[in-house]
N, C-alpha and C. Protein backbone atom coordinates (compact mmCIF):
# COMPACT_ATOMS: atom_id res chain seq x y z
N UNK A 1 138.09 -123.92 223.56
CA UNK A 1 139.06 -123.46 224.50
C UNK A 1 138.33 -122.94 225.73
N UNK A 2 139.03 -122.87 226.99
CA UNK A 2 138.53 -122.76 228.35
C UNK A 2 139.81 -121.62 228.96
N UNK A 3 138.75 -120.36 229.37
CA UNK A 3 139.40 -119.67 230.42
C UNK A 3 139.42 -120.39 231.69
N UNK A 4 140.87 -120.18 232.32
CA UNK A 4 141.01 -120.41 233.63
C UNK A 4 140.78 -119.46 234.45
N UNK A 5 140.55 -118.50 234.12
CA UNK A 5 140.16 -117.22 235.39
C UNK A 5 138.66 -117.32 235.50
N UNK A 6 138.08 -117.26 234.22
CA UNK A 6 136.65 -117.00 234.54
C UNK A 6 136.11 -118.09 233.88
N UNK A 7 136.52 -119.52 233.61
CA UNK A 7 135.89 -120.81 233.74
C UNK A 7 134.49 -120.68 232.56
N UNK A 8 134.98 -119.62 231.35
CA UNK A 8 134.05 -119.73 230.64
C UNK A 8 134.31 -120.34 229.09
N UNK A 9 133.35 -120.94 228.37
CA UNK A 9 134.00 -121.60 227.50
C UNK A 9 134.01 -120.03 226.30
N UNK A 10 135.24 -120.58 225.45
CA UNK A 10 135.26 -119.36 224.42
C UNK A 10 135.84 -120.22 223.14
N UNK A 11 134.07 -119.73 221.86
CA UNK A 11 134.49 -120.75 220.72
C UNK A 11 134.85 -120.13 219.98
N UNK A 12 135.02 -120.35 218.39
CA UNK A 12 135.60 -119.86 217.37
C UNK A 12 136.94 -119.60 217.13
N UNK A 13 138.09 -120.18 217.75
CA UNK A 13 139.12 -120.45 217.55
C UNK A 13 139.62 -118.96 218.13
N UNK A 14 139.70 -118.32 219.08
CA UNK A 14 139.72 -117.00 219.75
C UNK A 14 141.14 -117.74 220.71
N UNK A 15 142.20 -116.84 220.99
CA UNK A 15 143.31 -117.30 221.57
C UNK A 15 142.95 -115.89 222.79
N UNK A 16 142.44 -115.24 223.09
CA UNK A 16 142.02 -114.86 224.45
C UNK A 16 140.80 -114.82 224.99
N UNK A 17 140.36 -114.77 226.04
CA UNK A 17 138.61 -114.88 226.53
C UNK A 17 138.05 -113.49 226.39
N UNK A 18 136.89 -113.64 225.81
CA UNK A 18 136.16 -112.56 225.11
C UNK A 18 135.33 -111.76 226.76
N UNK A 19 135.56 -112.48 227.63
CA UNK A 19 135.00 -111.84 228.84
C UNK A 19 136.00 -111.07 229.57
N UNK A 20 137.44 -111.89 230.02
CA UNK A 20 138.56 -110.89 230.89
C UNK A 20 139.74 -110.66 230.16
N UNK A 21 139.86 -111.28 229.12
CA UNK A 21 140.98 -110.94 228.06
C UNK A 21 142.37 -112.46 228.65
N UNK A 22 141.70 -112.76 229.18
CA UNK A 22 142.52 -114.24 229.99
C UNK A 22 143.40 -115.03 228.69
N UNK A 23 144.48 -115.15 228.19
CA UNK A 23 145.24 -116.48 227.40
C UNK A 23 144.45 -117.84 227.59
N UNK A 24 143.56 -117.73 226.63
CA UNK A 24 142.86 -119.54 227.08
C UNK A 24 143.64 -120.78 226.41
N UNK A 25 143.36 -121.73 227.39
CA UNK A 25 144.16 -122.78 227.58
C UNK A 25 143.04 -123.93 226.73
N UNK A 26 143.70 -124.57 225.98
CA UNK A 26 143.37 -125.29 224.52
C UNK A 26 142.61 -126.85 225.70
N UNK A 27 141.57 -127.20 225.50
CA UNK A 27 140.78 -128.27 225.76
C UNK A 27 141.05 -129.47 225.47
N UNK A 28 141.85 -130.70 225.38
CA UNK A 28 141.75 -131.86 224.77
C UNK A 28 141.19 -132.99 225.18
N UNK A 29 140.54 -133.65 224.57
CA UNK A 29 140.09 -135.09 224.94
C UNK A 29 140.87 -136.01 225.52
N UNK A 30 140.38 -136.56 226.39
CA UNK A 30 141.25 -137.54 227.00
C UNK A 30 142.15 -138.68 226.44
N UNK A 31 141.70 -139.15 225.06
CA UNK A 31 142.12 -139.77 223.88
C UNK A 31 141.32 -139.62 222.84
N UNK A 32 141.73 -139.98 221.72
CA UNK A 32 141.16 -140.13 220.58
C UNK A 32 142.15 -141.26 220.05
N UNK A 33 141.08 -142.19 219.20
CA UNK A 33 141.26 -143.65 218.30
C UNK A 33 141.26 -143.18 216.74
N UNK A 34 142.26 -143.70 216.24
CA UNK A 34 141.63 -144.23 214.91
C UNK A 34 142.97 -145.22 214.35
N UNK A 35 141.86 -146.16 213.42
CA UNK A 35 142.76 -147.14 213.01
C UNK A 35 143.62 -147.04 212.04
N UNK A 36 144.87 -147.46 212.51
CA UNK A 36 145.65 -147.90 211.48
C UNK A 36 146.39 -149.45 211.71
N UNK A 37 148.07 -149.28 211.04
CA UNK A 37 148.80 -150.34 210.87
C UNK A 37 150.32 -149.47 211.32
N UNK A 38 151.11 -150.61 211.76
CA UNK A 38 152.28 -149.82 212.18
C UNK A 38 153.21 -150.65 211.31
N UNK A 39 153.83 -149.74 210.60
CA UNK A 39 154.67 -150.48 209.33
C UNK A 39 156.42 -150.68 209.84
N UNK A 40 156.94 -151.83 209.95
CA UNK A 40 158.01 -152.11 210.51
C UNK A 40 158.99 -152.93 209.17
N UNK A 41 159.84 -152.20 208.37
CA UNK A 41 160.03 -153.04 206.86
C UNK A 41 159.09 -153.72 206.49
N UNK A 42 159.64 -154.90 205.87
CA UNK A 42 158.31 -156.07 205.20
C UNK A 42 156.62 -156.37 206.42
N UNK A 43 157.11 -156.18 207.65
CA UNK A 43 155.78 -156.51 208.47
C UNK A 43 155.23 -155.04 208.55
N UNK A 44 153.71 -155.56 208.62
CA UNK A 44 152.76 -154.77 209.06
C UNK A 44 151.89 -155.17 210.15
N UNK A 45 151.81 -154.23 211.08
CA UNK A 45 151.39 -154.97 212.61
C UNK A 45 150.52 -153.80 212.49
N UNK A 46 148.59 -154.10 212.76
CA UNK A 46 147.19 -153.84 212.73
C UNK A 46 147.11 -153.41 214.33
N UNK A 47 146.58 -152.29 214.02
CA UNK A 47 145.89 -151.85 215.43
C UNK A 47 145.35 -150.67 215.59
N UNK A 48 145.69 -150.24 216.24
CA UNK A 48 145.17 -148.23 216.42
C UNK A 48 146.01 -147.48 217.28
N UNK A 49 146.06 -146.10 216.73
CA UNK A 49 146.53 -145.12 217.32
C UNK A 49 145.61 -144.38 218.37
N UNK A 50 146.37 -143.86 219.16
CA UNK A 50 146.06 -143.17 220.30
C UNK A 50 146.70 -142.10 220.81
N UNK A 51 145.89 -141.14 220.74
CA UNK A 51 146.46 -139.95 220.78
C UNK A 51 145.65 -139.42 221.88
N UNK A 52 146.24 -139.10 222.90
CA UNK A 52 146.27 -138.18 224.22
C UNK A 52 146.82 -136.51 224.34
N UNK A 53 146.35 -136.22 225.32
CA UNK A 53 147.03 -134.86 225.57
C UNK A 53 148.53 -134.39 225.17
N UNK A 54 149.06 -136.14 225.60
CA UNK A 54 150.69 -135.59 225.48
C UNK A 54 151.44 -136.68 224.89
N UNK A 55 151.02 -137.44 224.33
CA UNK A 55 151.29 -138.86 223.68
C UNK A 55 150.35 -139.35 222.37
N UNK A 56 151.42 -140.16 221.44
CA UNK A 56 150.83 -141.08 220.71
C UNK A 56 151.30 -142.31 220.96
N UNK A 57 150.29 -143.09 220.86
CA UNK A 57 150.29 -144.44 221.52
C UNK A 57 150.44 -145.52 220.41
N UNK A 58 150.82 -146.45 219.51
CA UNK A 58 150.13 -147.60 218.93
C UNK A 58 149.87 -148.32 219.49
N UNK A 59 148.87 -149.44 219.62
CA UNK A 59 148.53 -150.69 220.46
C UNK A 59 148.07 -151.50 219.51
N UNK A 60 148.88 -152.79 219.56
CA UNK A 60 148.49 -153.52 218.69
C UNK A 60 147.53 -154.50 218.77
N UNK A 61 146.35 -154.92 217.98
CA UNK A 61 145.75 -155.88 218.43
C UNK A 61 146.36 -157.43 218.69
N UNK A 62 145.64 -158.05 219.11
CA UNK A 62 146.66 -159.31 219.87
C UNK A 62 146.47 -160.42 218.61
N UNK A 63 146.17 -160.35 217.58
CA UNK A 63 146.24 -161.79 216.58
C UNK A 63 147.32 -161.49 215.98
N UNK A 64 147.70 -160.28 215.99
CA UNK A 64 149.49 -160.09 215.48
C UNK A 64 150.33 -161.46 215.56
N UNK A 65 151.58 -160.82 214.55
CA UNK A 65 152.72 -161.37 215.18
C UNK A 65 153.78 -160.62 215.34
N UNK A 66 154.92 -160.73 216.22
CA UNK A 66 156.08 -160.32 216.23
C UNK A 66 155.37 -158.93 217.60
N UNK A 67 156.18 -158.26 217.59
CA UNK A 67 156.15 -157.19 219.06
C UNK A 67 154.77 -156.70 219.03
N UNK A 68 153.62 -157.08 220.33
CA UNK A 68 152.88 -156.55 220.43
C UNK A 68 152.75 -155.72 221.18
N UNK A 69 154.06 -155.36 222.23
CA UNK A 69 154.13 -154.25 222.86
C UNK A 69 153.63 -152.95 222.67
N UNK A 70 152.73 -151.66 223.54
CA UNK A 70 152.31 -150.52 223.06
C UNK A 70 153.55 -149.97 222.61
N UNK A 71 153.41 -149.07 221.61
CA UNK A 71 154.55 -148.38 221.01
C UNK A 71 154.42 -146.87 221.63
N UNK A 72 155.13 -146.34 222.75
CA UNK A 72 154.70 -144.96 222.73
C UNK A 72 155.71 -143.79 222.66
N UNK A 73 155.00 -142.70 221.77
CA UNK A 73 155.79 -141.81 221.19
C UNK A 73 155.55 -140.28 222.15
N UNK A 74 156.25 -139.82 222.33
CA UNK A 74 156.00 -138.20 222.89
C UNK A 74 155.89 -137.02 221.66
N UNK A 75 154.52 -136.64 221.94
CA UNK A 75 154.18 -135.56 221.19
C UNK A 75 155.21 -134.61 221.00
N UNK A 76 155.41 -133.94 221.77
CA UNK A 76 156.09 -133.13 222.11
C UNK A 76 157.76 -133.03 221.51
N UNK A 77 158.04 -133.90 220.83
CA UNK A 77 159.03 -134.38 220.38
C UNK A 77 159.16 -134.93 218.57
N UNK A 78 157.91 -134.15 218.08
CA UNK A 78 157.15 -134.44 217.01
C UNK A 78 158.21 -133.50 216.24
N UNK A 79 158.84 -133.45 215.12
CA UNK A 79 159.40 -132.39 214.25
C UNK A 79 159.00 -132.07 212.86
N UNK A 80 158.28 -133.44 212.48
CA UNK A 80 157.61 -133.46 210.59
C UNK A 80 156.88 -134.53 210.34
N UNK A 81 156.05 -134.49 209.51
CA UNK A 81 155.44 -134.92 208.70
C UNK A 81 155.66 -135.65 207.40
N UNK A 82 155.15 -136.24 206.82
CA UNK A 82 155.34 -136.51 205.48
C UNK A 82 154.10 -137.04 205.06
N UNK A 83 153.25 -136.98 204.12
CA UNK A 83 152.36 -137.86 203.53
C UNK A 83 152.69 -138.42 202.35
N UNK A 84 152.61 -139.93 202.85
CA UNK A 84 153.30 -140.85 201.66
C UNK A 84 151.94 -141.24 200.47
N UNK A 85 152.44 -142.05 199.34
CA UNK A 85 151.16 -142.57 198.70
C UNK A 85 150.15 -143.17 199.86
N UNK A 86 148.64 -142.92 199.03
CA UNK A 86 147.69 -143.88 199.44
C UNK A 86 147.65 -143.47 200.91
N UNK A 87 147.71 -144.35 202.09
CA UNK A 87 147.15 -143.96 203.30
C UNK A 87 148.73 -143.88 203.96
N UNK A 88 149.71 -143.70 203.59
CA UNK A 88 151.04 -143.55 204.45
C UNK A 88 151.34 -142.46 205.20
N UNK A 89 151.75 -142.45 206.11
CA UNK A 89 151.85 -141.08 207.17
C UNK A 89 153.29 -141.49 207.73
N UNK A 90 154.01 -140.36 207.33
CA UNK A 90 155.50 -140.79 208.62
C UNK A 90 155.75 -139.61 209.20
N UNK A 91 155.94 -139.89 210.63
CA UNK A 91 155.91 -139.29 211.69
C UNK A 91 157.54 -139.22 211.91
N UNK A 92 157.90 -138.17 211.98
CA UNK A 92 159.79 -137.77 212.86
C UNK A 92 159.65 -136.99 213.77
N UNK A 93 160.39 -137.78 214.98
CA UNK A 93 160.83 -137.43 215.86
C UNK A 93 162.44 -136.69 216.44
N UNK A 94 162.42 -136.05 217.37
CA UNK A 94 163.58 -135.21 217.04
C UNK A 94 164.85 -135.68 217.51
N UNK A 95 165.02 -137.34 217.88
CA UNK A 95 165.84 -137.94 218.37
C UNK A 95 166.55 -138.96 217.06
N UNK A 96 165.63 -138.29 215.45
CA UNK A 96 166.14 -138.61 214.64
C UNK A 96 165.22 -139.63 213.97
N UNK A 97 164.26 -140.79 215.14
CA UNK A 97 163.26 -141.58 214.52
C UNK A 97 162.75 -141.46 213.50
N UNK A 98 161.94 -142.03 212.63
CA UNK A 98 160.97 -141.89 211.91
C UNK A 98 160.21 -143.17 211.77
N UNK A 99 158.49 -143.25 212.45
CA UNK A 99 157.74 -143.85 212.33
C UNK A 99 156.73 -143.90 210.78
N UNK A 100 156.32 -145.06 210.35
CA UNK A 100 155.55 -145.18 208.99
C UNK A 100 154.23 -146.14 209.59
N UNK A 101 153.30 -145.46 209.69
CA UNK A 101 151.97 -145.67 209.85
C UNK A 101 150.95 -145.58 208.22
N UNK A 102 149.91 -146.55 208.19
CA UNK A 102 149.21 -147.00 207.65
C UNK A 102 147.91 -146.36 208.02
N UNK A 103 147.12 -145.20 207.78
CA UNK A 103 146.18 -144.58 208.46
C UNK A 103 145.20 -143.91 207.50
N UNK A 104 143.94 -143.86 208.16
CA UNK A 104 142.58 -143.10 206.81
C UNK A 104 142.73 -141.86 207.96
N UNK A 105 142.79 -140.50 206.99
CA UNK A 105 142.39 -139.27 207.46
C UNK A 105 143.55 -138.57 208.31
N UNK A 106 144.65 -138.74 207.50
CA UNK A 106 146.02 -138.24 207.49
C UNK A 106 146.04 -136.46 207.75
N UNK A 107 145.33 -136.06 207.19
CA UNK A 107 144.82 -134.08 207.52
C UNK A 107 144.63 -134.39 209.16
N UNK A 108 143.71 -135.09 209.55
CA UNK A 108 143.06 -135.09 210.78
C UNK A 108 143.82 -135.73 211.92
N UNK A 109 144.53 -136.29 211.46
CA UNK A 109 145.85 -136.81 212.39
C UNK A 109 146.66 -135.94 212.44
N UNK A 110 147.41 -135.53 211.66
CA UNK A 110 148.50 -134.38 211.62
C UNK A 110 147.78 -133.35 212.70
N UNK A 111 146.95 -132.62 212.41
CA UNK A 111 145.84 -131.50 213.19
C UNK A 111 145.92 -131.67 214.69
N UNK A 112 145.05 -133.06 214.95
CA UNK A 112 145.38 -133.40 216.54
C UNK A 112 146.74 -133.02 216.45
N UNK A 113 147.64 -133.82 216.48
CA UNK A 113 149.26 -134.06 216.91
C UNK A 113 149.52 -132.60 216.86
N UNK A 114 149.24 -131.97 215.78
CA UNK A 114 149.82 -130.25 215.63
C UNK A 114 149.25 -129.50 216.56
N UNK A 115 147.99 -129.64 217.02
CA UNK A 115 147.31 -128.62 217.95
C UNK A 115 148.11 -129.22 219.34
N UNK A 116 148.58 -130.16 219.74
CA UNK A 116 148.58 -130.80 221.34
C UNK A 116 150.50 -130.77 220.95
N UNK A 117 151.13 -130.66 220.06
CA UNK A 117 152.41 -130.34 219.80
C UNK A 117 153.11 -128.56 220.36
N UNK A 118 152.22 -128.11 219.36
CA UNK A 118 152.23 -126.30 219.58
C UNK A 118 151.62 -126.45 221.39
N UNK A 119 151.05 -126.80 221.64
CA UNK A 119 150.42 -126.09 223.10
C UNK A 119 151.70 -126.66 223.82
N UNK A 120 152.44 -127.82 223.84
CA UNK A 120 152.80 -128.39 224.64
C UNK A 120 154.82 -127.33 224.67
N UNK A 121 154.71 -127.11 223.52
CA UNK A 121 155.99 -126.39 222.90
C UNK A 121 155.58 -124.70 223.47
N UNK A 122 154.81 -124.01 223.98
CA UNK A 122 154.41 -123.10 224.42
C UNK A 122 154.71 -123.23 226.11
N UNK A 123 154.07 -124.51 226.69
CA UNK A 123 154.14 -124.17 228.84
C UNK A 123 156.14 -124.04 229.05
């Protein structure tokens, strides 16, 4: 995390700056990858997720078939979880959706999405 007053970094999971007492503002990567499958009934369409500051993305690779369009979801709009058998992850959204992704390291997905969810549910 990064103070904006005094532009200093502050680690250990500290929610104010240990120098002016500043509310620090949470750091994210510009994206982060990891692979999965985007499960649509009987099809399964291969590609990877992408997760940004304020978005999850799927993009499918192009030997697919059927919609290779990016699929994109707003974080911010995230309401639950579920971890299904084996590598299943379903994602609900609060417009009622529910996405079923195919993914390794389901803790670590949830985490991103939860840390860039809460910050975004806070401005």
């Amino acid at each position: 995390m990064k103070c904006s007053k005094c532009n200093t970094e502050n680690l250990g999971g500290a929610k104010y700056c240990r120098s002016c007492g500043q509310k620090l503002i949470p750091t994210f990567p510009e994206f982060i990858e990891h692979k999965a499958n985007f499960n649509t009934g009987i099809n399964s369409i291969g590609g990877k997720i992408i997760i940004t500051p304020t978005q999850l993305v799927f993009r499918a690779h192009s030997f697919n078939f059927g919609n290779l369009e990016d699929r994109v979801f707003e974080i911010k709009d995230i309401v639950g979880y579920k971890k299904g058998f084996f590598s299943f992850l379903y994602i609900s959204f609060s417009n009622g959706k529910t996405i079923k992704l195919t993914v390794y390291g389901k803790d670590e997905i949830i985490r991103q999405l939860e840390e860039r969810r809460q910050y975004l549910s806070m401005k």
